[in-house]
N, C-alpha and C. Protein backbone atom coordinates (compact mmCIF):
# COMPACT_ATOMS: atom_id res chain seq x y z
N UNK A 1 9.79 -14.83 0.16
CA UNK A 1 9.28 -13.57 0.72
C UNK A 1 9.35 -13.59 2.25
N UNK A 2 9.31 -14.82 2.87
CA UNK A 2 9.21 -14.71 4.45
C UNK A 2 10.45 -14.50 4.57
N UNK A 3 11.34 -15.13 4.28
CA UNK A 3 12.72 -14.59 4.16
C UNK A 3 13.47 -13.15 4.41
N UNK A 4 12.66 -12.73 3.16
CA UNK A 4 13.04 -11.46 3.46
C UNK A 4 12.46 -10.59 4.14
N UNK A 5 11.03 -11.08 4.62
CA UNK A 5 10.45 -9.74 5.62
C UNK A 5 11.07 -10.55 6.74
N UNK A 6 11.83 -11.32 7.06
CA UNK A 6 12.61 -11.71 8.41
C UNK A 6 14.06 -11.15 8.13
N UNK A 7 14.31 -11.19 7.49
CA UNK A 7 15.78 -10.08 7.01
C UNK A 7 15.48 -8.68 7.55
N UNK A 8 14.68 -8.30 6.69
CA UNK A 8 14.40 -6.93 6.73
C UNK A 8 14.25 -6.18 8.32
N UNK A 9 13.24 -6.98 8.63
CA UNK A 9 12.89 -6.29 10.25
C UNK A 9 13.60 -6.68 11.18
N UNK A 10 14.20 -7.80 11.34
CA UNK A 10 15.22 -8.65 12.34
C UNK A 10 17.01 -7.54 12.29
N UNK A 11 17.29 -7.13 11.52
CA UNK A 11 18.74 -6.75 11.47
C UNK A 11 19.02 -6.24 12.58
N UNK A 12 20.13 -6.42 12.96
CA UNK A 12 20.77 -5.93 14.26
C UNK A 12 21.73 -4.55 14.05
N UNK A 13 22.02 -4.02 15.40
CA UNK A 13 22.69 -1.96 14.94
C UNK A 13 24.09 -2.98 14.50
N UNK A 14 24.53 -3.97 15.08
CA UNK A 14 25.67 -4.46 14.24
C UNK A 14 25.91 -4.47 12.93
N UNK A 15 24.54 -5.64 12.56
CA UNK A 15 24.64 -5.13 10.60
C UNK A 15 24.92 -4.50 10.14
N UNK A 16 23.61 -3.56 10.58
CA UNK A 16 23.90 -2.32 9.97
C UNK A 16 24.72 -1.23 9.71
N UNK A 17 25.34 -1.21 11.09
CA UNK A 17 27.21 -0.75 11.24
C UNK A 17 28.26 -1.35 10.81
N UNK A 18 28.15 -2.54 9.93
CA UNK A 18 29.61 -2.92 9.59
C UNK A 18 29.69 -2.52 8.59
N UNK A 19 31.05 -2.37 7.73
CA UNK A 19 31.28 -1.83 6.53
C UNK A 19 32.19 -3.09 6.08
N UNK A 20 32.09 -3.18 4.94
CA UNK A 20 33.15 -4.34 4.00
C UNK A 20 33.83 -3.13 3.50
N UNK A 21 35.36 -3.54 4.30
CA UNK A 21 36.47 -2.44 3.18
C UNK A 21 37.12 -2.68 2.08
N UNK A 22 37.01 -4.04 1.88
CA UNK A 22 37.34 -4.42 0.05
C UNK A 22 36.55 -4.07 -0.34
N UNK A 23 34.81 -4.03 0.28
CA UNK A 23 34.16 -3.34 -1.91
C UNK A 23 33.97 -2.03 -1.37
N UNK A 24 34.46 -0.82 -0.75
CA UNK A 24 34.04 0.19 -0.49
C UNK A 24 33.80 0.79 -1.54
N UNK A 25 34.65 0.19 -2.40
CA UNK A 25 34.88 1.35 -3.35
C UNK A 25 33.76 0.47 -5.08
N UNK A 26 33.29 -0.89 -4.72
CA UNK A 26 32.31 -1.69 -5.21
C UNK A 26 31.08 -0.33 -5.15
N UNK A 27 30.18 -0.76 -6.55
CA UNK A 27 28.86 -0.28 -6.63
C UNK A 27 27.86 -1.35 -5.22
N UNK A 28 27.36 -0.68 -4.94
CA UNK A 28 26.54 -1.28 -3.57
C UNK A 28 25.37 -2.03 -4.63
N UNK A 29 25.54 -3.55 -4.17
CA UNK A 29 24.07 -4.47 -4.65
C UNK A 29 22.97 -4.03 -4.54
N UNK A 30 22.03 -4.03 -5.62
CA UNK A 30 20.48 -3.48 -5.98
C UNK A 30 20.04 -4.89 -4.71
N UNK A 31 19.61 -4.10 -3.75
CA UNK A 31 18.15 -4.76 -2.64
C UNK A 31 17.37 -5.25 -3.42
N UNK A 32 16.58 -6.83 -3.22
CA UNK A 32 15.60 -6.90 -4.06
C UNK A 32 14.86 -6.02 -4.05
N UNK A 33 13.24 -6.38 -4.77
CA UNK A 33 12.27 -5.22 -5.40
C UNK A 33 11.56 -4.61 -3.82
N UNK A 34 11.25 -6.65 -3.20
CA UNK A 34 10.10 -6.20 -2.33
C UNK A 34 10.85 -5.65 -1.06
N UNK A 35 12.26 -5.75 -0.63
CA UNK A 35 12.69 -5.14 0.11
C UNK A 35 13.14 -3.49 0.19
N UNK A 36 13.11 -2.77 -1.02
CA UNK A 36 13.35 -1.65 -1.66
C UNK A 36 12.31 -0.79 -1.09
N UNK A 37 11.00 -1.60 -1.53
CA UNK A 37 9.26 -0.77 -1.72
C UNK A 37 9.37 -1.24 -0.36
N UNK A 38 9.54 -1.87 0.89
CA UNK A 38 8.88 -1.83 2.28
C UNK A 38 9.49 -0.91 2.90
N UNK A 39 10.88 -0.57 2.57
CA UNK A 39 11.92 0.32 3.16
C UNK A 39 11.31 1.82 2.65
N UNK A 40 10.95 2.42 1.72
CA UNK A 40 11.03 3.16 0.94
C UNK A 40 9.23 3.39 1.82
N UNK A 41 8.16 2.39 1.76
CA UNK A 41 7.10 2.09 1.97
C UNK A 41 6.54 3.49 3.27
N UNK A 42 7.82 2.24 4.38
CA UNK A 42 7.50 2.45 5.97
C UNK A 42 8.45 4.28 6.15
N UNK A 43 9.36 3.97 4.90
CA UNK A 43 10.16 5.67 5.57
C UNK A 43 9.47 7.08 5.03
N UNK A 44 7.71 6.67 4.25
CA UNK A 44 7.08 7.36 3.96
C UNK A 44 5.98 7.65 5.34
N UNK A 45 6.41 7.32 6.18
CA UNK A 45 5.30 6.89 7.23
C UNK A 45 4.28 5.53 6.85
N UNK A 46 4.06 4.68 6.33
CA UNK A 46 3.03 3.77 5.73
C UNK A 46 3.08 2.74 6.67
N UNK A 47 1.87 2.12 7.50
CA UNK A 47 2.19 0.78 7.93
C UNK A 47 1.75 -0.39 6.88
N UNK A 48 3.05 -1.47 7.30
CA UNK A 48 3.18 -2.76 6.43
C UNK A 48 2.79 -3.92 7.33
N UNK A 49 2.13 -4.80 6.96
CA UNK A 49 1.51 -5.93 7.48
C UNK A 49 1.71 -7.16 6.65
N UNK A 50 2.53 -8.22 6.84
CA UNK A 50 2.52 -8.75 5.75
C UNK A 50 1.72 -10.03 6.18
N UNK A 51 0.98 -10.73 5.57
CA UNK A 51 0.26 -11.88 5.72
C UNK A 51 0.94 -13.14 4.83
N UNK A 52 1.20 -14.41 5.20
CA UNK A 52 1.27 -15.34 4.52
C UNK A 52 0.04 -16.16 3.96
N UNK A 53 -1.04 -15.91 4.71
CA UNK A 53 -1.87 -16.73 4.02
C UNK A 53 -3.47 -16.00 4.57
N UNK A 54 -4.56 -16.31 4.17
CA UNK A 54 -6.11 -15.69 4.10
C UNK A 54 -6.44 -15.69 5.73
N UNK A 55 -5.91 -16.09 6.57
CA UNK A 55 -6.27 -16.68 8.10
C UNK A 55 -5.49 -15.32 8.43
N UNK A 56 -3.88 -15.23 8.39
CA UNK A 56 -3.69 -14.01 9.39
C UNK A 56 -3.98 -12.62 8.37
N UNK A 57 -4.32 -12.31 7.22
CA UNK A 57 -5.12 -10.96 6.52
C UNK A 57 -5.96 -10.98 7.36
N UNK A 58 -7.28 -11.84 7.51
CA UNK A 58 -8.46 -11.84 8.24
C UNK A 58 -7.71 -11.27 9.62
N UNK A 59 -7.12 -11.65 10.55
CA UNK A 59 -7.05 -11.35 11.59
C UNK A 59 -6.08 -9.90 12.10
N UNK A 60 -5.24 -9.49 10.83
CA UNK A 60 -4.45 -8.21 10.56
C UNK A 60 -5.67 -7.51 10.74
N UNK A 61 -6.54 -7.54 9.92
CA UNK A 61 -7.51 -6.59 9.55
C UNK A 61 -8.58 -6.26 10.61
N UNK A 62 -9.39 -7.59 11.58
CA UNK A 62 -9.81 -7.48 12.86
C UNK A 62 -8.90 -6.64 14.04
N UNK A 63 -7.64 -6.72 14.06
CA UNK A 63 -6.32 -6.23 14.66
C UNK A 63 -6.66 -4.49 14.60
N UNK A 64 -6.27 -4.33 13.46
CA UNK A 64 -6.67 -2.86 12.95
C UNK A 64 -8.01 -1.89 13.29
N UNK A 65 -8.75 -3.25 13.16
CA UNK A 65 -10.54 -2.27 13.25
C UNK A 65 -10.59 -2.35 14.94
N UNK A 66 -9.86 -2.98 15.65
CA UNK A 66 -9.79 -3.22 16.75
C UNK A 66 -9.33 -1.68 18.08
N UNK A 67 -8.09 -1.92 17.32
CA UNK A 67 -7.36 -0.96 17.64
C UNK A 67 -7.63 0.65 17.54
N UNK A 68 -7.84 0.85 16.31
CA UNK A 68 -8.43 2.21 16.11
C UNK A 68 -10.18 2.23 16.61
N UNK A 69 -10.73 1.67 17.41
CA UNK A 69 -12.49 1.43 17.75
C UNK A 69 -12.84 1.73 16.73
N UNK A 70 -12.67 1.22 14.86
CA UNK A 70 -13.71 1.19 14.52
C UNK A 70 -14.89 0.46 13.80
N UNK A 71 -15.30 -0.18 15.02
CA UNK A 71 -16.42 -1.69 14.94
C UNK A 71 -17.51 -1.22 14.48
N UNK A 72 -17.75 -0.01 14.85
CA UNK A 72 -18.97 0.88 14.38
C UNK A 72 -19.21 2.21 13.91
N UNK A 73 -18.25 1.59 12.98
CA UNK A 73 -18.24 3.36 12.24
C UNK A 73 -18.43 2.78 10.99
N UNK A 74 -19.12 3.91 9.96
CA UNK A 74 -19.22 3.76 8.79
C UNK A 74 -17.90 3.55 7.79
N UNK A 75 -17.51 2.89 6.82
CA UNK A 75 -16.68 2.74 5.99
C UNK A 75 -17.02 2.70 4.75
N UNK A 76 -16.09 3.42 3.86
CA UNK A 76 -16.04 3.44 2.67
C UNK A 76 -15.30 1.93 1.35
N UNK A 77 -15.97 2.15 0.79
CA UNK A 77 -15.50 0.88 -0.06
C UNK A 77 -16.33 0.45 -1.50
N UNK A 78 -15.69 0.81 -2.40
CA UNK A 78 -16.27 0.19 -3.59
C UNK A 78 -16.44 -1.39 -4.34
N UNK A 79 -15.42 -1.86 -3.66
CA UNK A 79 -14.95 -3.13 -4.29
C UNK A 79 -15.78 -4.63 -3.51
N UNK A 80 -17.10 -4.77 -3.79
CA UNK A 80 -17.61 -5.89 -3.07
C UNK A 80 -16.93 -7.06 -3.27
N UNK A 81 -16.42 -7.76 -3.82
CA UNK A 81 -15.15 -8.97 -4.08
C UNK A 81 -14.13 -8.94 -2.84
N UNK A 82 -13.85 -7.35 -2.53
CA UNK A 82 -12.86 -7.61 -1.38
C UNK A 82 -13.45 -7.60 -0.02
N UNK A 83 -15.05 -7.01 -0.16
CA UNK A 83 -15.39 -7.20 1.08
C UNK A 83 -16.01 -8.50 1.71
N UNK A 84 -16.01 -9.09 0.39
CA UNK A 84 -16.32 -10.77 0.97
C UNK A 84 -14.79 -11.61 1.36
N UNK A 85 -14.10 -11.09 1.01
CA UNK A 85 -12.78 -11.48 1.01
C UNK A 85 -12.53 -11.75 2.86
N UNK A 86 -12.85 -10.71 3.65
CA UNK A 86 -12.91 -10.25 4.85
C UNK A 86 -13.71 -11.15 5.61
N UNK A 87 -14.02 -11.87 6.59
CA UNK A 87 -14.87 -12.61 7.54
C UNK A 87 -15.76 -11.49 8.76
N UNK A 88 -15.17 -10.12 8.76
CA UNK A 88 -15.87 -9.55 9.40
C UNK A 88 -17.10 -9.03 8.73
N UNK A 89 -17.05 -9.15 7.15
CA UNK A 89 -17.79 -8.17 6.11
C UNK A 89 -19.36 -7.89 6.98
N UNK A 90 -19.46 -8.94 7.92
CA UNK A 90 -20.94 -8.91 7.85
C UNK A 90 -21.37 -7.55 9.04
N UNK A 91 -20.21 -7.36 9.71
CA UNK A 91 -20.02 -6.45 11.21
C UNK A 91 -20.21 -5.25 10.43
N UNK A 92 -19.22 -5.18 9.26
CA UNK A 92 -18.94 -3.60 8.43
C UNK A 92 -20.20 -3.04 7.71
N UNK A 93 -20.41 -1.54 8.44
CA UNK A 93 -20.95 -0.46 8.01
C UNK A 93 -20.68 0.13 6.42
N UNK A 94 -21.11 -0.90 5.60
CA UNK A 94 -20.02 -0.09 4.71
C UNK A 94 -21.25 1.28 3.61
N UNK A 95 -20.42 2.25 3.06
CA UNK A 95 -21.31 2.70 2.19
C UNK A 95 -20.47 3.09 0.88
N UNK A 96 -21.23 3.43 -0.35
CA UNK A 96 -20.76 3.25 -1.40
C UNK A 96 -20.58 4.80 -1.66
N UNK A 97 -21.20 6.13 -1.30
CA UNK A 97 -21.21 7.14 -1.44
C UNK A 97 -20.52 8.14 -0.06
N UNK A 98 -20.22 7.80 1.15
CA UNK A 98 -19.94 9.11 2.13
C UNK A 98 -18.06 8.65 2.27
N UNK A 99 -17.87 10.41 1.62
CA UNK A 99 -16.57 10.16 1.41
C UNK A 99 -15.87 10.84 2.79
N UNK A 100 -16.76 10.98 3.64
CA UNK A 100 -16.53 11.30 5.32
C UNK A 100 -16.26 10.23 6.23
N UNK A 101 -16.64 9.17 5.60
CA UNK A 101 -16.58 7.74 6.06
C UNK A 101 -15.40 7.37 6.99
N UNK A 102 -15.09 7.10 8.12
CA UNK A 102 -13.79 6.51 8.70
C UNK A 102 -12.92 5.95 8.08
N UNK A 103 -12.91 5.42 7.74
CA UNK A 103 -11.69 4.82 6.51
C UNK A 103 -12.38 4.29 5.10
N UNK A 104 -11.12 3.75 4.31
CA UNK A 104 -11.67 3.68 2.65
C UNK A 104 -11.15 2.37 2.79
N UNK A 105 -11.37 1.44 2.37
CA UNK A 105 -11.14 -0.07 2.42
C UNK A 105 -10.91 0.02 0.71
N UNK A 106 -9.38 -0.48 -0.04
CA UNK A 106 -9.77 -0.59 -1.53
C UNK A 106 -8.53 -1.52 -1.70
N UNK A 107 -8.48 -1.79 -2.78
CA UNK A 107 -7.31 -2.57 -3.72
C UNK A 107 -5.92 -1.48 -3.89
N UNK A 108 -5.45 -1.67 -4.69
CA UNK A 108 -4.34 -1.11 -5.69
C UNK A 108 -4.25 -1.60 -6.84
N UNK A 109 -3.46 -0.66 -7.81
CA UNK A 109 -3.07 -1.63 -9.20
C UNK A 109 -1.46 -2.19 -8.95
N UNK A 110 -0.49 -1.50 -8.43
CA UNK A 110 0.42 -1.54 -8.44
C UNK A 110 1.50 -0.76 -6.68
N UNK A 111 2.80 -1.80 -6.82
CA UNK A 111 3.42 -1.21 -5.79
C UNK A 111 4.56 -0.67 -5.78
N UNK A 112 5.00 0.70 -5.82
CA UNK A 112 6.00 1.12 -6.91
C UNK A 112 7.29 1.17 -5.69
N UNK A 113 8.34 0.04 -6.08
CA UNK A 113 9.48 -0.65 -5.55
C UNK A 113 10.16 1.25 -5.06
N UNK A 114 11.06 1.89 -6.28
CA UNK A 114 11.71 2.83 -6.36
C UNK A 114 11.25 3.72 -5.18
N UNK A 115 9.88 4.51 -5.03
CA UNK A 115 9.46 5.43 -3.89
C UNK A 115 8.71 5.01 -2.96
N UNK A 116 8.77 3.66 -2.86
CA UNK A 116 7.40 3.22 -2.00
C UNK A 116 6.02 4.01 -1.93
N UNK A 117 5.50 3.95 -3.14
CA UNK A 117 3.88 4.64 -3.54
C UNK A 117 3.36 3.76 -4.04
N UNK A 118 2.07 3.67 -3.71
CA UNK A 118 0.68 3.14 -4.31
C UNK A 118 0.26 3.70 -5.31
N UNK A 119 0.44 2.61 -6.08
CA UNK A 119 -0.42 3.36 -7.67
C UNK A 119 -1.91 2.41 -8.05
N UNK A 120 -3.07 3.95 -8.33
CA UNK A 120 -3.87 3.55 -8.18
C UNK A 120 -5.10 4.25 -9.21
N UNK A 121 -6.22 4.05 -9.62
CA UNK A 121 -6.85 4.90 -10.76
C UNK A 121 -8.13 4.63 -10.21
N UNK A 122 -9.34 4.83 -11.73
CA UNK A 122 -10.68 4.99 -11.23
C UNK A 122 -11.33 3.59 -10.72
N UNK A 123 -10.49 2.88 -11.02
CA UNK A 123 -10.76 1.12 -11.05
C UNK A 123 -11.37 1.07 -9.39
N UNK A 124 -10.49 1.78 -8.47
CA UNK A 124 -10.56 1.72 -7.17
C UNK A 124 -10.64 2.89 -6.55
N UNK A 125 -10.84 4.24 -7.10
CA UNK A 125 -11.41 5.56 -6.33
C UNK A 125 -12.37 6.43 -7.63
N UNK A 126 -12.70 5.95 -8.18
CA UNK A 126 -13.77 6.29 -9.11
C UNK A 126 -13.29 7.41 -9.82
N UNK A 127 -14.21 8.65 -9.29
CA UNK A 127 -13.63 9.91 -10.37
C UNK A 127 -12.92 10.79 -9.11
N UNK A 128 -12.87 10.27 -7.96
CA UNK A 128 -12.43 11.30 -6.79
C UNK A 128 -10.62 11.45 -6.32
N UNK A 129 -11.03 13.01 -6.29
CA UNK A 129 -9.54 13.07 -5.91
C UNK A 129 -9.14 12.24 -4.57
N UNK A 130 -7.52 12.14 -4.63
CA UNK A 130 -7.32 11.07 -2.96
C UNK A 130 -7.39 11.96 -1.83
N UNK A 131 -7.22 13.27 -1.95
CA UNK A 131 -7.79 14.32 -1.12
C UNK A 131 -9.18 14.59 -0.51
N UNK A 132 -10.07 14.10 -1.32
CA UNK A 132 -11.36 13.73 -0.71
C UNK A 132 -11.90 12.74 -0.66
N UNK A 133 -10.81 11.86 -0.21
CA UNK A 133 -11.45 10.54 0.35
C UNK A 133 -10.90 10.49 1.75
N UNK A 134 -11.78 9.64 2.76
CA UNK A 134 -10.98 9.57 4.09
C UNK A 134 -10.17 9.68 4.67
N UNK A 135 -9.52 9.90 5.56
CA UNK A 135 -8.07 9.97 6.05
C UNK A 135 -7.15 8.93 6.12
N UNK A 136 -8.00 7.55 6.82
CA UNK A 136 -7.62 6.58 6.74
C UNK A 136 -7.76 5.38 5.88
N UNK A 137 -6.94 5.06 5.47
CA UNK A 137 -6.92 3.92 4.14
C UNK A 137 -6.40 1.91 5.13
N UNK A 138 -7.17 1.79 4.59
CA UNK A 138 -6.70 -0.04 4.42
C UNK A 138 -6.37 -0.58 3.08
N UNK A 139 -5.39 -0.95 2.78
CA UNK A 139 -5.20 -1.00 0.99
C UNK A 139 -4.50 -2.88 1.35
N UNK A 140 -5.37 -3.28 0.52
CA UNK A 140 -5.17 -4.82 0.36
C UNK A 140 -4.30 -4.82 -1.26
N UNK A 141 -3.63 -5.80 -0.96
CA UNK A 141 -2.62 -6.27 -1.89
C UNK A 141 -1.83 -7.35 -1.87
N UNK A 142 -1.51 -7.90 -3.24
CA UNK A 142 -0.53 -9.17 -3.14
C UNK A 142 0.93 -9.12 -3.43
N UNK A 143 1.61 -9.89 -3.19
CA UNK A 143 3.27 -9.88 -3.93
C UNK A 143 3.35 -9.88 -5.10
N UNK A 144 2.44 -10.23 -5.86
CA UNK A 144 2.68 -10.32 -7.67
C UNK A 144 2.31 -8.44 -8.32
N UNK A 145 1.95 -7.67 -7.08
CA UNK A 145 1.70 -6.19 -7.06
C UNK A 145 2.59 -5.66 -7.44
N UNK A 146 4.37 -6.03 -7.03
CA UNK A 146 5.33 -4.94 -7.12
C UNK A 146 5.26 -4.69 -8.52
N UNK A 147 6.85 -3.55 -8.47
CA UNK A 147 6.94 -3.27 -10.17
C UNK A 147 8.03 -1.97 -9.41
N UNK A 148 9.22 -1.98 -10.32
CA UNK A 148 10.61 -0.94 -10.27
C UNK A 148 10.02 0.26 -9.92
N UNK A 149 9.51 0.65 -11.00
CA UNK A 149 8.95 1.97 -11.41
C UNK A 149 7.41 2.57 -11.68
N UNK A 150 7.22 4.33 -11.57
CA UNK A 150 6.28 4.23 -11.52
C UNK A 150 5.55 3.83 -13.33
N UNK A 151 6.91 4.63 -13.98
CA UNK A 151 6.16 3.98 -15.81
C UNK A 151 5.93 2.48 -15.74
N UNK A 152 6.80 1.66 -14.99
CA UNK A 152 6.41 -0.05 -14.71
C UNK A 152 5.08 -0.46 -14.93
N UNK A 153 4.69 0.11 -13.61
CA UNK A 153 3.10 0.74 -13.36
C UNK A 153 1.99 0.57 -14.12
N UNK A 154 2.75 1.67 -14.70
CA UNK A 154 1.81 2.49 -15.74
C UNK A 154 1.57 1.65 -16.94
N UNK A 155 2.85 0.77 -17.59
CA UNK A 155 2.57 -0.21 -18.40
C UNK A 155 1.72 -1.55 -18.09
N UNK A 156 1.61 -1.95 -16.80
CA UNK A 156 1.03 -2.84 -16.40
C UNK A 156 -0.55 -1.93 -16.22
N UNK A 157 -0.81 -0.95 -16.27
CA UNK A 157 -1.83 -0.57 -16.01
C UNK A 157 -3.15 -0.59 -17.36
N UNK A 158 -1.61 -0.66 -18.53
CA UNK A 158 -2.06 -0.51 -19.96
C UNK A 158 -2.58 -2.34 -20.61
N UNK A 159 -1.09 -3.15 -19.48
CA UNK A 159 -1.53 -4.37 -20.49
C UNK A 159 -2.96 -5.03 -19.54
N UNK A 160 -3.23 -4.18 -18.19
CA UNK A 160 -4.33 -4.80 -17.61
C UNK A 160 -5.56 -4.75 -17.79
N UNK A 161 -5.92 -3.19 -18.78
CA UNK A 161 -7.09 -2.74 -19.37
C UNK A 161 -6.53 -2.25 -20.81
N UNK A 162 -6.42 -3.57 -21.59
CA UNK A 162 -5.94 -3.29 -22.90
C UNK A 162 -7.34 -2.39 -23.50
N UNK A 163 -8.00 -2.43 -23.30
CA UNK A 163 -9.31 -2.24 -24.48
C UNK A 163 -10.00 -1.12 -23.55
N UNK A 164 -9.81 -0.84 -22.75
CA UNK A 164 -10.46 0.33 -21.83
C UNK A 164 -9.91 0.43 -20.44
N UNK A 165 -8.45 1.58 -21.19
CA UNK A 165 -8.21 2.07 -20.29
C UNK A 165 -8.46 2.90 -18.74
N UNK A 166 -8.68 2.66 -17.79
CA UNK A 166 -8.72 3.65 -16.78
C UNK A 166 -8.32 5.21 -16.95
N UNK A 167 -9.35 5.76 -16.34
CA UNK A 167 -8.67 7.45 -15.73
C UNK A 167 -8.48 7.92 -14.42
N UNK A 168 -8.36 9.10 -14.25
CA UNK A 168 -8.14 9.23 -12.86
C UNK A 168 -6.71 8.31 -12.36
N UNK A 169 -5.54 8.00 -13.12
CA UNK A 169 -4.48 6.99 -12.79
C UNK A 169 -3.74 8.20 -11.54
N UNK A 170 -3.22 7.63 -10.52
CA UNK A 170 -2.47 8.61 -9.51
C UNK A 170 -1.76 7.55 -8.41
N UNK A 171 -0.89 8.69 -7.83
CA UNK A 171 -0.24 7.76 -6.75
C UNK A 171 -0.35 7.67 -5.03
N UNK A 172 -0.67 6.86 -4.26
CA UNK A 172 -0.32 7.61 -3.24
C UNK A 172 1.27 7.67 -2.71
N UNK A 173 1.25 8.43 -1.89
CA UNK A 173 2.89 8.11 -1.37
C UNK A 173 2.90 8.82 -0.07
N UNK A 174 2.53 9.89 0.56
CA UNK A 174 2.59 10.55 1.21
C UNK A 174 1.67 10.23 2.49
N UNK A 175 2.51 9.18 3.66
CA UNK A 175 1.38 8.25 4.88
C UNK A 175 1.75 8.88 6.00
N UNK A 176 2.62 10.23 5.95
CA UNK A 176 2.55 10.29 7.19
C UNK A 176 2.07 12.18 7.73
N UNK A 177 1.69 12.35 8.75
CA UNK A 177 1.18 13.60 8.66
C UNK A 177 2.41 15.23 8.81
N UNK A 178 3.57 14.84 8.62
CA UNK A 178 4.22 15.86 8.83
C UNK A 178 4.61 16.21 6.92
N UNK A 179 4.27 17.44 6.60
CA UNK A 179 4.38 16.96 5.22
C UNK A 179 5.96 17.22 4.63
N UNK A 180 5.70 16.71 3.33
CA UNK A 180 7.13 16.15 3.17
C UNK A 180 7.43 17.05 1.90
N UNK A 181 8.26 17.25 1.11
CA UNK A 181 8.53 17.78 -0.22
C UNK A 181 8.19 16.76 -1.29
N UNK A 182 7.16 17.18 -2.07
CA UNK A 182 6.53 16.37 -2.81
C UNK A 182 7.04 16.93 -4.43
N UNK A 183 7.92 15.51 -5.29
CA UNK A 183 8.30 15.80 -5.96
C UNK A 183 7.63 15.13 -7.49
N UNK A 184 6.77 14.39 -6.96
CA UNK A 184 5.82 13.02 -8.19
C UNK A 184 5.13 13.83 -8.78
N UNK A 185 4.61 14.15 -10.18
CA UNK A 185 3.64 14.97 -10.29
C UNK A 185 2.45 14.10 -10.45
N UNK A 186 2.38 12.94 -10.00
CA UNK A 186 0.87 12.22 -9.82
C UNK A 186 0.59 12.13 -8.69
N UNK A 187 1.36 12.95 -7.36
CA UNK A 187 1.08 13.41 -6.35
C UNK A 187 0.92 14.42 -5.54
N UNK A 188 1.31 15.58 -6.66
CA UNK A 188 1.19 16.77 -6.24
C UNK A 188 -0.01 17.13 -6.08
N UNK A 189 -0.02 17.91 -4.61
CA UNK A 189 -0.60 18.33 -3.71
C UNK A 189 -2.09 17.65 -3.17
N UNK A 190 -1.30 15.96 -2.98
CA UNK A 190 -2.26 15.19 -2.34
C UNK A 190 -2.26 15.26 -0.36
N UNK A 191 -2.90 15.17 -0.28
CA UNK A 191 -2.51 15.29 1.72
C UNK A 191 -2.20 13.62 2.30
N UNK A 192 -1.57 14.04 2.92
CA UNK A 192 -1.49 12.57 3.74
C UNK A 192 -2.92 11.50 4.36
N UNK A 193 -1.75 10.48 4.05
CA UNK A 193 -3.06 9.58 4.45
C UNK A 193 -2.55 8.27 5.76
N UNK A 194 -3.22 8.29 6.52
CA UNK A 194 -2.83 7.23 7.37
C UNK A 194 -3.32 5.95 7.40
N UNK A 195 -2.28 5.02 6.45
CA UNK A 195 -2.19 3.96 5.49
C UNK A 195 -1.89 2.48 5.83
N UNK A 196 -2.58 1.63 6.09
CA UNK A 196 -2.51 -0.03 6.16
C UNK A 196 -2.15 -0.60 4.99
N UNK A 197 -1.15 -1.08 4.61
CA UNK A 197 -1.07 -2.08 3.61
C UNK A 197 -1.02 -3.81 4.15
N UNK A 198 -2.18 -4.03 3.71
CA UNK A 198 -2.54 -5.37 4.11
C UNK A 198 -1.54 -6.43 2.91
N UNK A 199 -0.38 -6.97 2.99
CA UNK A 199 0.39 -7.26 1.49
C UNK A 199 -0.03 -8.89 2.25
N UNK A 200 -0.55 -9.94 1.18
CA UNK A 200 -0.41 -11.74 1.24
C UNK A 200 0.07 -12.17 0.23
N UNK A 201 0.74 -13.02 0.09
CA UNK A 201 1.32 -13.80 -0.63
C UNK A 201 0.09 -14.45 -1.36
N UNK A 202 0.34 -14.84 -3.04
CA UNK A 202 -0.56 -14.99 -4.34
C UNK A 202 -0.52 -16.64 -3.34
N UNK A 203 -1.76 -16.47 -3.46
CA UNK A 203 -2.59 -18.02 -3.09
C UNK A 203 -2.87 -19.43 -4.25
């Protein structure tokens, strides 16, 4: 994986301008998964952060609350597991009910390679639409997250709550504020969101 997020962001206008004229006429090689979903990710507007290990997440995430001043603002967040996860947890305002909150701190179920969208259900936004939750999102996640598609997803969503399924299943996709033609119908007529993906490698 370091590999390829050093591939990915490093390429030069050379690379990218050369053409091979023997396979022109070749089907062009499937990009791996996780290079597909960061490309697909970031050209949704989304920022990507990738962490190798629990030391720079912690410090991505100080980075972030840094940057945007917000040390003292209230935050949203359901998931206490991830907020111990965090070394600042003890600084964070957090509340379980104000969906006015400065940002939403949550998980994902899945990271859908094909459109670069977050797929996500009640597991981690309860019964609320993604329209009335904050503007700004921090979404923590690992590499064992991806998946092709959004039915991928959706099957992993089935073998993860075999016995009680989730509702409320939806996607995000839409991170940046100029809006875009929205064609998902598990995203229709969600508003943009201005989006951290915190991604670390499975520990």
């Amino acid at each position: 994986m370091k590999k390829f997020i050093k591939s990915f962001f490093n390429k030069s206008e050379k690379e990218n301008s050369e053409e091979n004229e023997d396979g022109k006429y070749m089907p062009e090689a499937k990009a791996p998964l996780e290079e597909r979903f960061t490309f697909n990710f970031t050209e949704n507007g989304g920022k990507f952060l990738y962490c190798e290990t629990k030391s720079e997440c912690d410090g991505f995430f100080s980075q972030i609350i840094e940057e945007n001043k917000w040390e003292d603002v209230e935050i949203l967040c359901y998931d206490d597991s991830l907020l111990e996860f965090f070394s600042e947890k003890d600084k964070l305002n957090v509340s379980k009910t104000n969906l006015n909150s400065r940002f939403f701190l949550t998980r994902c179920e899945f990271l859908v390679a094909k459109d670069g969208s977050l797929l996500i259900c009640a597991e981690q936004i309860k019964s609320h639409k993604v329209n009335d939750l904050p503007q700004n999102f921090i979404v923590f996640a690992k590499i064992s997250q991806f998946t092709e598609t959004l039915s991928g997803g959706l099957n992993g969503i089935k073998s993860k709550y075999p016995n009680n399924l989730p509702t409320n299943i939806t996607t995000i996709k839409n991170f940046n504020s100029q809006e875009k033609e929205n064609t998902n119908f598990l995203t229709y007529g969600s508003a943009a969101k201005n989006l951290y993906l915190l991604l670390l490698e499975d520990l």
